[in-house]
C-alpha atoms as a PDB file:
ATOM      1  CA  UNK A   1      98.421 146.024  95.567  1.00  0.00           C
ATOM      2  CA  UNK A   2      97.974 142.313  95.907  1.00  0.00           C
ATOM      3  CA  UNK A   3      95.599 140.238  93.593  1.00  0.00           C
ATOM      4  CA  UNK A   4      92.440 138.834  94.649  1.00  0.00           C
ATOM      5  CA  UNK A   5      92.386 135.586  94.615  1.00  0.00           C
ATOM      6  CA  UNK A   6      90.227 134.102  92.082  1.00  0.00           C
ATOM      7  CA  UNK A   7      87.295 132.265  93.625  1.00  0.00           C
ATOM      8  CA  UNK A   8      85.699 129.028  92.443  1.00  0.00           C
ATOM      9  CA  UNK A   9      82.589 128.156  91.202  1.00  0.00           C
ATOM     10  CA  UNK A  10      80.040 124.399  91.103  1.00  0.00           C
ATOM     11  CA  UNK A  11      80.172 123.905  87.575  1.00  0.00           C
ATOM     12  CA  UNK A  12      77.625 121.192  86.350  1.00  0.00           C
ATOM     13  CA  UNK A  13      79.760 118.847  84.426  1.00  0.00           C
ATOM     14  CA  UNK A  14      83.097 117.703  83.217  1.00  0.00           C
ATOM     15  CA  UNK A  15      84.609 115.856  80.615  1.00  0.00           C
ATOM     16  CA  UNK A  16      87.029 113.336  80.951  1.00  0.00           C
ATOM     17  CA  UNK A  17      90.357 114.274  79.406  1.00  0.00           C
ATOM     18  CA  UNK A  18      91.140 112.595  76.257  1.00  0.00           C
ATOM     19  CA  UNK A  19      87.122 111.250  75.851  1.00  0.00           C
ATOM     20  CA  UNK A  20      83.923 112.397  75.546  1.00  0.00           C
ATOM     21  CA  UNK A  21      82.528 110.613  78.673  1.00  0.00           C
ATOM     22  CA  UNK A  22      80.731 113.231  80.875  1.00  0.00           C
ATOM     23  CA  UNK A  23      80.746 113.713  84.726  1.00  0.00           C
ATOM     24  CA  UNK A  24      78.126 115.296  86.542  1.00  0.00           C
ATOM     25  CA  UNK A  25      77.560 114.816  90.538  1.00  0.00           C
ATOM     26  CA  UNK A  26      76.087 111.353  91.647  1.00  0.00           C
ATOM     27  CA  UNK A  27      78.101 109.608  89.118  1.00  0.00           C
ATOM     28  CA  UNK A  28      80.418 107.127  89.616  1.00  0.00           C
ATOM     29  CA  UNK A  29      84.124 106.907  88.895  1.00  0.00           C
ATOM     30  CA  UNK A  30      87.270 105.491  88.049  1.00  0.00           C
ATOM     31  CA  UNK A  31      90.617 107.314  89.553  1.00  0.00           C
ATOM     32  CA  UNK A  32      94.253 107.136  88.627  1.00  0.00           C
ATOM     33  CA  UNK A  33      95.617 105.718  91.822  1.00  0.00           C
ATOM     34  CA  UNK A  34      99.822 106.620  92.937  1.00  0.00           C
ATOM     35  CA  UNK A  35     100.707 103.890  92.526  1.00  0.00           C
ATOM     36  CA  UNK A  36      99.890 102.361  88.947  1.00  0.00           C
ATOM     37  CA  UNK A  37     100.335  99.054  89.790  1.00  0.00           C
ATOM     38  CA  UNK A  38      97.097  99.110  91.449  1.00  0.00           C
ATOM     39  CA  UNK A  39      94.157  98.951  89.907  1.00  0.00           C
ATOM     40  CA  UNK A  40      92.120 102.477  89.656  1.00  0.00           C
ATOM     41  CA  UNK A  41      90.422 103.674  92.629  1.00  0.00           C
ATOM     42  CA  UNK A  42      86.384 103.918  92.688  1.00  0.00           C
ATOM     43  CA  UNK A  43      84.631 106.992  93.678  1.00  0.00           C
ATOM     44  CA  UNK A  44      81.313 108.815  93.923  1.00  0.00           C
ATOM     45  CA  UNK A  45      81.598 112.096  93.077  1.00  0.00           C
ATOM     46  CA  UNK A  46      79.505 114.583  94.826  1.00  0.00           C
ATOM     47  CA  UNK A  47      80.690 118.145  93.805  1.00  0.00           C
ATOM     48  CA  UNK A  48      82.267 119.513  90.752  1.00  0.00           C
ATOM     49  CA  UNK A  49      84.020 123.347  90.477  1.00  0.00           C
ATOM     50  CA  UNK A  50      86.667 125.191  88.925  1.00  0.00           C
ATOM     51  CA  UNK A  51      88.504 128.232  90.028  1.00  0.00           C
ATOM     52  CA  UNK A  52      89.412 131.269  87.630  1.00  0.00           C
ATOM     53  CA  UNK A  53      92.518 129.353  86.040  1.00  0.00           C
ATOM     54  CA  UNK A  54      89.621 126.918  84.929  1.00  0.00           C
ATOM     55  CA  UNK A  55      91.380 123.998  87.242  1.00  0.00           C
ATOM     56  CA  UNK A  56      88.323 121.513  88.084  1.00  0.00           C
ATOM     57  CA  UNK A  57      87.966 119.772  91.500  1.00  0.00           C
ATOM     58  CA  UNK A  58      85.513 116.769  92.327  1.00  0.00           C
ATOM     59  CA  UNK A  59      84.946 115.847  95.603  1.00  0.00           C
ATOM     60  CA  UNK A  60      84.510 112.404  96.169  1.00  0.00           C
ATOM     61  CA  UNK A  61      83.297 109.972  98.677  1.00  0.00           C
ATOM     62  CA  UNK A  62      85.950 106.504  98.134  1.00  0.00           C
ATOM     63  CA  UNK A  63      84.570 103.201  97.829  1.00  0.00           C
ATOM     64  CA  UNK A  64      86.827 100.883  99.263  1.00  0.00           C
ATOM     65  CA  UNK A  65      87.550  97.408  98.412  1.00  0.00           C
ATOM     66  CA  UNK A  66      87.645  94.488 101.007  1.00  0.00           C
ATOM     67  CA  UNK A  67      91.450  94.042 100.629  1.00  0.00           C
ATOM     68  CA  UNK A  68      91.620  98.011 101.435  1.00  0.00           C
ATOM     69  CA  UNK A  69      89.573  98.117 104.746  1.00  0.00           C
ATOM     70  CA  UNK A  70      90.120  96.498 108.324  1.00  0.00           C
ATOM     71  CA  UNK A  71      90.499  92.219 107.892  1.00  0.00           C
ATOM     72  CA  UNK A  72      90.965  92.839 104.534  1.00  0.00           C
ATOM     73  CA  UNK A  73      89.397  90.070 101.824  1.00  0.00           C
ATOM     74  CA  UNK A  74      86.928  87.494 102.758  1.00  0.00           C
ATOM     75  CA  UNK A  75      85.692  84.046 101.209  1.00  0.00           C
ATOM     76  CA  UNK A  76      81.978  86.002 100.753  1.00  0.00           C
ATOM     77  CA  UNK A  77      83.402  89.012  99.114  1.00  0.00           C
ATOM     78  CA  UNK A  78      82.663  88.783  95.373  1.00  0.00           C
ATOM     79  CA  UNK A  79      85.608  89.940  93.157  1.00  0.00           C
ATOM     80  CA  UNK A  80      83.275  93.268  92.080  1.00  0.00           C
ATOM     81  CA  UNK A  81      82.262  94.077  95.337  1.00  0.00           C
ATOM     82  CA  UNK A  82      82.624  97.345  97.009  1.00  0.00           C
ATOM     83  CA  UNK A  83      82.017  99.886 100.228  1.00  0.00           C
ATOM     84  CA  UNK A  84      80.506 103.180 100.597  1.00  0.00           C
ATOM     85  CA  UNK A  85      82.629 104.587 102.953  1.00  0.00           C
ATOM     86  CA  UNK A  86      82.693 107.708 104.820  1.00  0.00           C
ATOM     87  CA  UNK A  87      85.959 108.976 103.874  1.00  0.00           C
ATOM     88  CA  UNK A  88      85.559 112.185 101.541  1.00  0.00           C
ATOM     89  CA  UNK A  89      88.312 113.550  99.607  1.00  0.00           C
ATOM     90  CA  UNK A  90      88.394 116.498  96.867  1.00  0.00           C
ATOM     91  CA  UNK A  91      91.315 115.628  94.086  1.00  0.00           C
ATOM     92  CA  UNK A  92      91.612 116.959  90.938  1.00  0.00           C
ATOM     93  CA  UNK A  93      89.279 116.172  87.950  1.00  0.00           C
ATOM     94  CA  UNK A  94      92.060 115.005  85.854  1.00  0.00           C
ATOM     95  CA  UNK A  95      92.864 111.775  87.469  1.00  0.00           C
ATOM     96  CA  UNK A  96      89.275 110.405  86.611  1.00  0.00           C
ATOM     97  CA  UNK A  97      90.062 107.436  84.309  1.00  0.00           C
ATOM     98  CA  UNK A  98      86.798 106.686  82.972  1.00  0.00           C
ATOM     99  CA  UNK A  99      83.221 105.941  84.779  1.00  0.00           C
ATOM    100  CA  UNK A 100      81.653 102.928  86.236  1.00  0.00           C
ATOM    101  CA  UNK A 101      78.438 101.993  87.631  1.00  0.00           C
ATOM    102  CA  UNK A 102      77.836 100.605  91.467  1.00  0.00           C
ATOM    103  CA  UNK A 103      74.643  98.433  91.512  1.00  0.00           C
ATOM    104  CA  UNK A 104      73.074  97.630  94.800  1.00  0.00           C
ATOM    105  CA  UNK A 105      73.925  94.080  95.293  1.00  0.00           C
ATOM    106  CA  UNK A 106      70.252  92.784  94.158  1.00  0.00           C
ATOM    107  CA  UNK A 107      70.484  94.107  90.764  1.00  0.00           C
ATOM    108  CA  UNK A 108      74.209  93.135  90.718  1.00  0.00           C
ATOM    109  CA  UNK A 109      72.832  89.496  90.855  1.00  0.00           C
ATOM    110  CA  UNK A 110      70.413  90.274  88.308  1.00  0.00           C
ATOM    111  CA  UNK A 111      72.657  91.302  85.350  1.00  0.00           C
ATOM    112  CA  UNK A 112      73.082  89.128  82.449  1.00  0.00           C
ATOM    113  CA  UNK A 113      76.631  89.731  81.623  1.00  0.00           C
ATOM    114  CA  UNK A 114      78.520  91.510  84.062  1.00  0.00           C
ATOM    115  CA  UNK A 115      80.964  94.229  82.483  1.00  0.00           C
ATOM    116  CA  UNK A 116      84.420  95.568  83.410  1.00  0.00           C
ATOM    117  CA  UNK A 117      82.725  98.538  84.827  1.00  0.00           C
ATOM    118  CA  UNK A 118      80.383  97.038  86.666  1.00  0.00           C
ATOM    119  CA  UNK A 119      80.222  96.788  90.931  1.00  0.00           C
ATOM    120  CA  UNK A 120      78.243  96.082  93.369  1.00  0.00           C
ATOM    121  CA  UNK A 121      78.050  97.543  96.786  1.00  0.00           C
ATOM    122  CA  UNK A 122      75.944  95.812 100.159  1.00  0.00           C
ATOM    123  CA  UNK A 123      77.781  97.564 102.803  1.00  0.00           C
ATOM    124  CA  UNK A 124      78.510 101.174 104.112  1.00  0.00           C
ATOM    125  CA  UNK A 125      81.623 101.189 106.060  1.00  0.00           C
ATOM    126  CA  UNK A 126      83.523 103.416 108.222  1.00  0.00           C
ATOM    127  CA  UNK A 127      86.963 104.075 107.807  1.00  0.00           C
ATOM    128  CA  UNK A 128      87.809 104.689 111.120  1.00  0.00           C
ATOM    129  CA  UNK A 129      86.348 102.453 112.870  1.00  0.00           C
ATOM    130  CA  UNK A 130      86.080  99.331 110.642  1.00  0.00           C
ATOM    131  CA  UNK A 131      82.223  99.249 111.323  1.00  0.00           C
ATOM    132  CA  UNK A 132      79.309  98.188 108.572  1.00  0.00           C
ATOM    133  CA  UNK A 133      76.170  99.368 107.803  1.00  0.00           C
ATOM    134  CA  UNK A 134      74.055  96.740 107.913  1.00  0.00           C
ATOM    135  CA  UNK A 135      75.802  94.991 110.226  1.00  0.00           C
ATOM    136  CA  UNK A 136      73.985  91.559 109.564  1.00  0.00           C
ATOM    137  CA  UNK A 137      73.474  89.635 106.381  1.00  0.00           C
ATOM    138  CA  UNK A 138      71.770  86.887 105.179  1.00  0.00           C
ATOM    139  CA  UNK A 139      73.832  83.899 105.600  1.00  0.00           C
ATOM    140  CA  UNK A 140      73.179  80.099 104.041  1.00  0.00           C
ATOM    141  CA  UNK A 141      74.701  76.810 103.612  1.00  0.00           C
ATOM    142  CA  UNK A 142      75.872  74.276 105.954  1.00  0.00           C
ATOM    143  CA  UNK A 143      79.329  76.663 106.418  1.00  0.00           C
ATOM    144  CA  UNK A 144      76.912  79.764 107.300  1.00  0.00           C
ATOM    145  CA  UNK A 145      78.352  82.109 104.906  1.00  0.00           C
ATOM    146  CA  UNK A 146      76.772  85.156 102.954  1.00  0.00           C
ATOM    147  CA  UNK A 147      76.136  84.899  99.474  1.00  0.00           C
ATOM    148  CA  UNK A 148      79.113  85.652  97.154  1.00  0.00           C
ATOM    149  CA  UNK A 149      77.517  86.075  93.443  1.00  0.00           C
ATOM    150  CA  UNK A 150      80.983  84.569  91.839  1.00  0.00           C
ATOM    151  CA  UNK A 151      80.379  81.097  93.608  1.00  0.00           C
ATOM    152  CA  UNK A 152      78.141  78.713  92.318  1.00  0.00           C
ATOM    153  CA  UNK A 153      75.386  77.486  94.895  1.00  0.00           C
ATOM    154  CA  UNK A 154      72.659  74.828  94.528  1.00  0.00           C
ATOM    155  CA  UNK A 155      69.096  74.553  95.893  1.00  0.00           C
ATOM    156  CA  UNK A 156      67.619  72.026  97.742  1.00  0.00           C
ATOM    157  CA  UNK A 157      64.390  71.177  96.802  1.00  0.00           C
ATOM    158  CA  UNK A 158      62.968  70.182  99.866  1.00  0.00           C
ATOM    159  CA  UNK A 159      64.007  73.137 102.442  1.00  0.00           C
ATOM    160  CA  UNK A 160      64.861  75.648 100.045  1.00  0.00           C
ATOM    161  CA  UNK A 161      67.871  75.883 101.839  1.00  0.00           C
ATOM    162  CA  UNK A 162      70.999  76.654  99.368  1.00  0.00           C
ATOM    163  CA  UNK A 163      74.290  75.190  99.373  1.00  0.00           C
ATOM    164  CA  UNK A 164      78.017  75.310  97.953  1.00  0.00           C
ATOM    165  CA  UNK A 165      78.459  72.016  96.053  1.00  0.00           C
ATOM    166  CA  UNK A 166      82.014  71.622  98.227  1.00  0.00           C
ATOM    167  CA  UNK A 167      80.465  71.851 101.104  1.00  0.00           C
ATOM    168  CA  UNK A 168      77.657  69.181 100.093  1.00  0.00           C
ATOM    169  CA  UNK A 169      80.640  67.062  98.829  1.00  0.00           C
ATOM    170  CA  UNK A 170      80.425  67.635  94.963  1.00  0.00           C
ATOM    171  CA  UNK A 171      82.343  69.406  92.535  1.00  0.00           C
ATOM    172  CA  UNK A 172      81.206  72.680  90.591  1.00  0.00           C
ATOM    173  CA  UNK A 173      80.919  69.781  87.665  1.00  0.00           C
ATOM    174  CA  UNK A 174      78.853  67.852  89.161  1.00  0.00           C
ATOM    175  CA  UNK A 175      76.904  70.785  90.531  1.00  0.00           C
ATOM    176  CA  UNK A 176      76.303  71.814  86.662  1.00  0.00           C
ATOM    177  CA  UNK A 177      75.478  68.621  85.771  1.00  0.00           C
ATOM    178  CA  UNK A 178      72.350  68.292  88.228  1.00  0.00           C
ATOM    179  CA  UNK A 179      68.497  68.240  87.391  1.00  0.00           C
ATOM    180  CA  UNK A 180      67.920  67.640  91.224  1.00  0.00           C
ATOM    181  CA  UNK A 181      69.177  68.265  94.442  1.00  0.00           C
ATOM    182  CA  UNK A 182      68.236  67.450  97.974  1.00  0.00           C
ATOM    183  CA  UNK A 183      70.327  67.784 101.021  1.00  0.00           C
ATOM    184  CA  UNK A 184      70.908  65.398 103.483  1.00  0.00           C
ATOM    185  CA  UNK A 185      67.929  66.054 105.619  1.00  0.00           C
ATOM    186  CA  UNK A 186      65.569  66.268 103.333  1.00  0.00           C
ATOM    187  CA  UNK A 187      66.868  63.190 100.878  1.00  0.00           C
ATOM    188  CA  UNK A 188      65.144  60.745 102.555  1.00  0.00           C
ATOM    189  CA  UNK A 189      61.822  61.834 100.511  1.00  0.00           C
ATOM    190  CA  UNK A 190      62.073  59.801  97.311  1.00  0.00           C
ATOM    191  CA  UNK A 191      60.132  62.515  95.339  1.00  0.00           C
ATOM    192  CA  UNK A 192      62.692  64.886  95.788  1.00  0.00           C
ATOM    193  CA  UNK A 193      65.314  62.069  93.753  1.00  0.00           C
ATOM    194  CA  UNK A 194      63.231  62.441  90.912  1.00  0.00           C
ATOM    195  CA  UNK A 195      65.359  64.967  88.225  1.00  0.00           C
ATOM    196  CA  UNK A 196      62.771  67.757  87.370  1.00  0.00           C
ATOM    197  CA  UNK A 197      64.216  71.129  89.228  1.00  0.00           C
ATOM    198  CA  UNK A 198      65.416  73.904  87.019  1.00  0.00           C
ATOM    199  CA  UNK A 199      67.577  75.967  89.798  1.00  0.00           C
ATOM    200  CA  UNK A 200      66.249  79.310  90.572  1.00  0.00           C
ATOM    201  CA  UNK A 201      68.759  82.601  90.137  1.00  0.00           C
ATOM    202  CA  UNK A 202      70.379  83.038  92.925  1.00  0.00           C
ATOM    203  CA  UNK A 203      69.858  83.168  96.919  1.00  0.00           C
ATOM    204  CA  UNK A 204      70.499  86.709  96.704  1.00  0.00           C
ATOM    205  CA  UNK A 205      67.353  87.800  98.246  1.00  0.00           C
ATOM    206  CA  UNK A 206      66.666  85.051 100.765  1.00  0.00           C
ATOM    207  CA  UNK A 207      68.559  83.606 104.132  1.00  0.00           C
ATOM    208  CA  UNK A 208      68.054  81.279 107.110  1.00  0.00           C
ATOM    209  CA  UNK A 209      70.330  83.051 109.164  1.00  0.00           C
ATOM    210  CA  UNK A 210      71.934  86.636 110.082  1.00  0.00           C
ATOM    211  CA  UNK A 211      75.844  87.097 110.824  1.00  0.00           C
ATOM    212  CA  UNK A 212      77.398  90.224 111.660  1.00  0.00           C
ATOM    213  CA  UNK A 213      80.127  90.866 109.283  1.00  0.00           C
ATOM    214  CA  UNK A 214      83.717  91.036 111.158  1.00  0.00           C
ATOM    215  CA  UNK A 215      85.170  94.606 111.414  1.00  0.00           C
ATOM    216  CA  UNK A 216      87.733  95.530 108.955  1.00  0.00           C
ATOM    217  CA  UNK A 217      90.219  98.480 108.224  1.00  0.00           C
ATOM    218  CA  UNK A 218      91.787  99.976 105.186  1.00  0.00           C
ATOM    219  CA  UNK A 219      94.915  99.313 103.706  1.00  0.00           C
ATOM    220  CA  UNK A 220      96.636 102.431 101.325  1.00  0.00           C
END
């Protein structure tokens, strides 16, 4: 008489081999990719189980980097930054490499220091179809480009309005070096050329215009 098949089961939680980092749905993680000359692949797990030979599955849903998807890498893509796509996959708990933690791009902006397992994600995307969710950002600058947290920007004290020092025809230097900045329209107004401005954050949260972002498709 044949066997029966042992069935599986949702188990809550699962260690990472060789650590005592623990996995539980929701989290995110870091997976052994093929090819190990690429860096680990980033994942959301949403299920955990194990069958009766106590092999554990996760299935995940991949965040894709902007080299990976349709267009591949822009200037505005920060080097952390991610996208929730909709491609699911279930692989096997033992190529998790270690966890990580996907901010939403606000709180990205807001961090202090900025770990190696720290992300950022602003955009669902679909495989597929190369599409983003949303499909128009804040954009700023004379160039008209979203924010990318890695670049330094400066902001005018007149219109608010900020600006990469290149594109405003100074270096990052001389961008660090500034009490004060006005832009070209609004440097006329002699009060602005007085140094007392302490720069604000970032423009994370603010924009003059909208873009859609291009459609893009993955790579491996």
């Amino acid at each position: 008489m044949a066997k029966t098949r042992p069935g599986k089961r949702d188990i809550d939680s699962y260690t990472i081999r060789g650590t005592n980092k623990i996995v539980r749905a929701g989290d995110c993680v870091l997976m052994r990719p093929s090819d190990t000359s690429k860096p680990p692949y980033v994942a959301r797990v949403e299920k955990i189980d194990q069958d009766g030979r106590s092999n554990v599955k996760v299935r995940v849903r991949w965040y894709y980097r902007p080299e990976e998807s349709i267009g591949g890498r822009r200037q505005f893509h920060g080097v952390k930054e991610l996208f929730l796509s909709d491609h699911y996959d279930v692989q096997s708990a033992h190529t998790i490499e270690g966890k990580c933690v996907v901010h939403s791009f606000k709180s990205y902006t807001k961090l202090e220091n900025v770990g190696a397992e720290d992300y950022y994600c602003r955009f669902e995307y679909k495989a597929a179809t190369g599409a983003f969710t949303p499909d128009r950002v804040a954009v700023y600058c004379e160039c008209e480009m979203p924010y990318n947290p890695d670049n330094l920007m400066v902001q005018c004290e007149g219109c608010k309005d900020w600006y990469h020092p290149a594109c405003v025809g100074m270096t990052i230097e001389e961008a660090k070096k500034l009490d004060n900045f006005a832009c070209s329209e609004c440097s006329s107004d002699d009060d602005l050329k007085k140094p007392h401005l302490t720069f604000p954050v970032s423009p994370a949260s603010d924009g003059k215009l909208q873009v859609e972002p291009k459609r893009q498709k993955r790579g491996p």
